[in-house]
Structures are given as structure tokens and as C-alpha cells.
N, C-alpha and C. Protein backbone atom coordinates (compact mmCIF):
# COMPACT_ATOMS: atom_id res chain seq x y z
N UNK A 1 0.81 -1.21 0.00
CA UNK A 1 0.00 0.00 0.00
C UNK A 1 0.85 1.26 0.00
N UNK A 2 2.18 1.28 0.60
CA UNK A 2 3.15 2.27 0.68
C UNK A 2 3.57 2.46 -0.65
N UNK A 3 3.39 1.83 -1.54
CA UNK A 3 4.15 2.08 -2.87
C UNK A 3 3.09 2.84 -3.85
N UNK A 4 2.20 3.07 -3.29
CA UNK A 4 0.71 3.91 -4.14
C UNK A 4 0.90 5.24 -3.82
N UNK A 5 1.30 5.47 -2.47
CA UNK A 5 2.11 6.82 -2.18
C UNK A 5 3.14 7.09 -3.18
N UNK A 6 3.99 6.65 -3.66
CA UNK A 6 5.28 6.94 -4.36
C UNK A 6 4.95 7.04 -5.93
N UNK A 7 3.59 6.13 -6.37
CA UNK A 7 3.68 5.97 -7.75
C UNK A 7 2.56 7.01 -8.44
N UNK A 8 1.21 7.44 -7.56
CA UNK A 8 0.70 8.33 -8.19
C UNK A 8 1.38 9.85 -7.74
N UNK A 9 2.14 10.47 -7.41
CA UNK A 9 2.75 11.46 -7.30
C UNK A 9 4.13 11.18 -8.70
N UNK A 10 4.61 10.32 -8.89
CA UNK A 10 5.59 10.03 -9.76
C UNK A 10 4.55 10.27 -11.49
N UNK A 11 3.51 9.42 -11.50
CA UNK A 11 2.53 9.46 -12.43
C UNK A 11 2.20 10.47 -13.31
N UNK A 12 1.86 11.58 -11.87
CA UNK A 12 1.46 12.67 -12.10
C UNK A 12 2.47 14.02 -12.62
N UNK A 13 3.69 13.46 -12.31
CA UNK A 13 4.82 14.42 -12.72
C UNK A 13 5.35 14.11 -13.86
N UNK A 14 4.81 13.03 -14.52
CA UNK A 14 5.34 12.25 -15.23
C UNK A 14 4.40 12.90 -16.43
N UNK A 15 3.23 12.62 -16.06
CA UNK A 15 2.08 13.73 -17.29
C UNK A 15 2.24 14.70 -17.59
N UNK A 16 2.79 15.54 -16.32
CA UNK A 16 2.50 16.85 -16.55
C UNK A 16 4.16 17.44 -17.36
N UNK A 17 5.07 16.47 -17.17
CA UNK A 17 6.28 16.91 -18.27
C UNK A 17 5.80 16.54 -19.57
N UNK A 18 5.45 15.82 -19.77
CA UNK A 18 4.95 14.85 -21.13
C UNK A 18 3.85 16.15 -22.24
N UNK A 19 2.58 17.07 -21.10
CA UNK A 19 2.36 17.89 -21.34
C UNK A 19 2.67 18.85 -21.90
N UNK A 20 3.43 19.23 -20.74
CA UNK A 20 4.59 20.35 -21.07
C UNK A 20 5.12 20.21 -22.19
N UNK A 21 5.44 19.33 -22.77
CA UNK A 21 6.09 19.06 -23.71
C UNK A 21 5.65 19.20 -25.17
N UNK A 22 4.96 18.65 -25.19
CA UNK A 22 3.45 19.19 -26.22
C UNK A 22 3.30 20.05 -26.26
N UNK A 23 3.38 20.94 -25.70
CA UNK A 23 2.88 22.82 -25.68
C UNK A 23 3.71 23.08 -25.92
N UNK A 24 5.26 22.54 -26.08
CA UNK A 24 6.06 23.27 -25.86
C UNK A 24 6.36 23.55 -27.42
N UNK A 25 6.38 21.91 -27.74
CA UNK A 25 6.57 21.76 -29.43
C UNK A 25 5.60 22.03 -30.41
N UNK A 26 4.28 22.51 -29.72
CA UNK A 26 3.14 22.98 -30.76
C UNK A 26 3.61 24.73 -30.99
N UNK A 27 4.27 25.45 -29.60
CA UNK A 27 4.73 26.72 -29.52
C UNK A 27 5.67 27.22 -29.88
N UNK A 28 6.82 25.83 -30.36
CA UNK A 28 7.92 26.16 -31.32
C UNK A 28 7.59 26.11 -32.52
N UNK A 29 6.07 25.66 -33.08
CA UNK A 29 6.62 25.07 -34.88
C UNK A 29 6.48 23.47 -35.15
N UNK A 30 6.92 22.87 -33.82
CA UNK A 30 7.25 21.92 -34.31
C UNK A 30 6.25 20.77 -35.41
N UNK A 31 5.44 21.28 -34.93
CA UNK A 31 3.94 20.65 -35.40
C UNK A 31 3.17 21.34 -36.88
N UNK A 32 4.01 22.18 -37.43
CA UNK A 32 3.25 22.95 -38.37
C UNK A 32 2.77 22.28 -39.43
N UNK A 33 4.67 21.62 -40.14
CA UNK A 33 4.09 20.85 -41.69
C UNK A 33 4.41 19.55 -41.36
N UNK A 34 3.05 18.58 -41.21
CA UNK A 34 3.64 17.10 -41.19
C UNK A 34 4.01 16.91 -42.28
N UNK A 35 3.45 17.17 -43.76
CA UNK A 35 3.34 16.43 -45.04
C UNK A 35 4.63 16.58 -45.67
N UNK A 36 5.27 17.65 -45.36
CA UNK A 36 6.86 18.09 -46.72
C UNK A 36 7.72 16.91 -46.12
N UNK A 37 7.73 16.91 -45.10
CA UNK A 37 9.19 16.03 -44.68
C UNK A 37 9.24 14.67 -45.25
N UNK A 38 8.29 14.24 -44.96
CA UNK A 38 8.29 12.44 -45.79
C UNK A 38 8.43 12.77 -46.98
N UNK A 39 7.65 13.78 -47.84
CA UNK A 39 7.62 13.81 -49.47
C UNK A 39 9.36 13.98 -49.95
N UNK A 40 10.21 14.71 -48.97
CA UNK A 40 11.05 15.46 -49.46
C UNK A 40 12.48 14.14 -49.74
N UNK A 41 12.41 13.12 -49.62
CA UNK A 41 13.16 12.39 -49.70
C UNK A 41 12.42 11.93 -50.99
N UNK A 42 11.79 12.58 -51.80
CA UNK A 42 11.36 11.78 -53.05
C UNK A 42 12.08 12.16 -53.97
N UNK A 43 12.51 13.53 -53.56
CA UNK A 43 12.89 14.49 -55.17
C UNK A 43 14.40 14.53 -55.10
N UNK A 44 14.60 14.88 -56.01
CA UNK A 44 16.43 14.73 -56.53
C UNK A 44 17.03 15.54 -55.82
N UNK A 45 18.43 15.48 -55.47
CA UNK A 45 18.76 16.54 -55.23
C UNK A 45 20.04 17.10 -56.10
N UNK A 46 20.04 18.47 -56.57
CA UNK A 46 20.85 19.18 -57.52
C UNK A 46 21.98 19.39 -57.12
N UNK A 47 22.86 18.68 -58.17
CA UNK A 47 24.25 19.31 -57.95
C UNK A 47 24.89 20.35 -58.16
């Protein structure tokens, strides 16, 4: 029962970085263009 103390406080810090994190990378950009990046390994590249 002592270990329910330790794991929802761990849980919960554990979400809320995971969160954080998400906001963080929707507030950089990171999330803007899914579609170019996969396509972009299709096309040639110029010498």
C-alpha cells in the first residue's frame, strides 16, 4: 500500500512533463508541416 504513495505522485509528474512538452513543441513550430518532410526524400537533389 506504501508504494501507491510513491507511484501516483511520480505518475502525475510524469504527465504533466509529457504535457509540457506538447505545448512546448506545438509553440515552437514543431507541429506545423507534417506532409513536406516524408515527401522530401522523393525528389532529386541538384548538384
Amino acid at each position: 500500500m506504501s508504494v501507491i504513495y510513491l507511484m501516483i505522485p511520480l505518475a502525475i509528474v510524469l504527465a504533466a512533463a509529457a504535457l509540457w512538452g506538447f505545448i512546448w513543441s506545438v509553440k515552437k513550430g514543431q507541429l506545423d508541416d507534417l506532409d513536406t518532410p516524408p515527401k522530401r526524400m522523393l525528389f532529386d537533389d541538384e548538384d
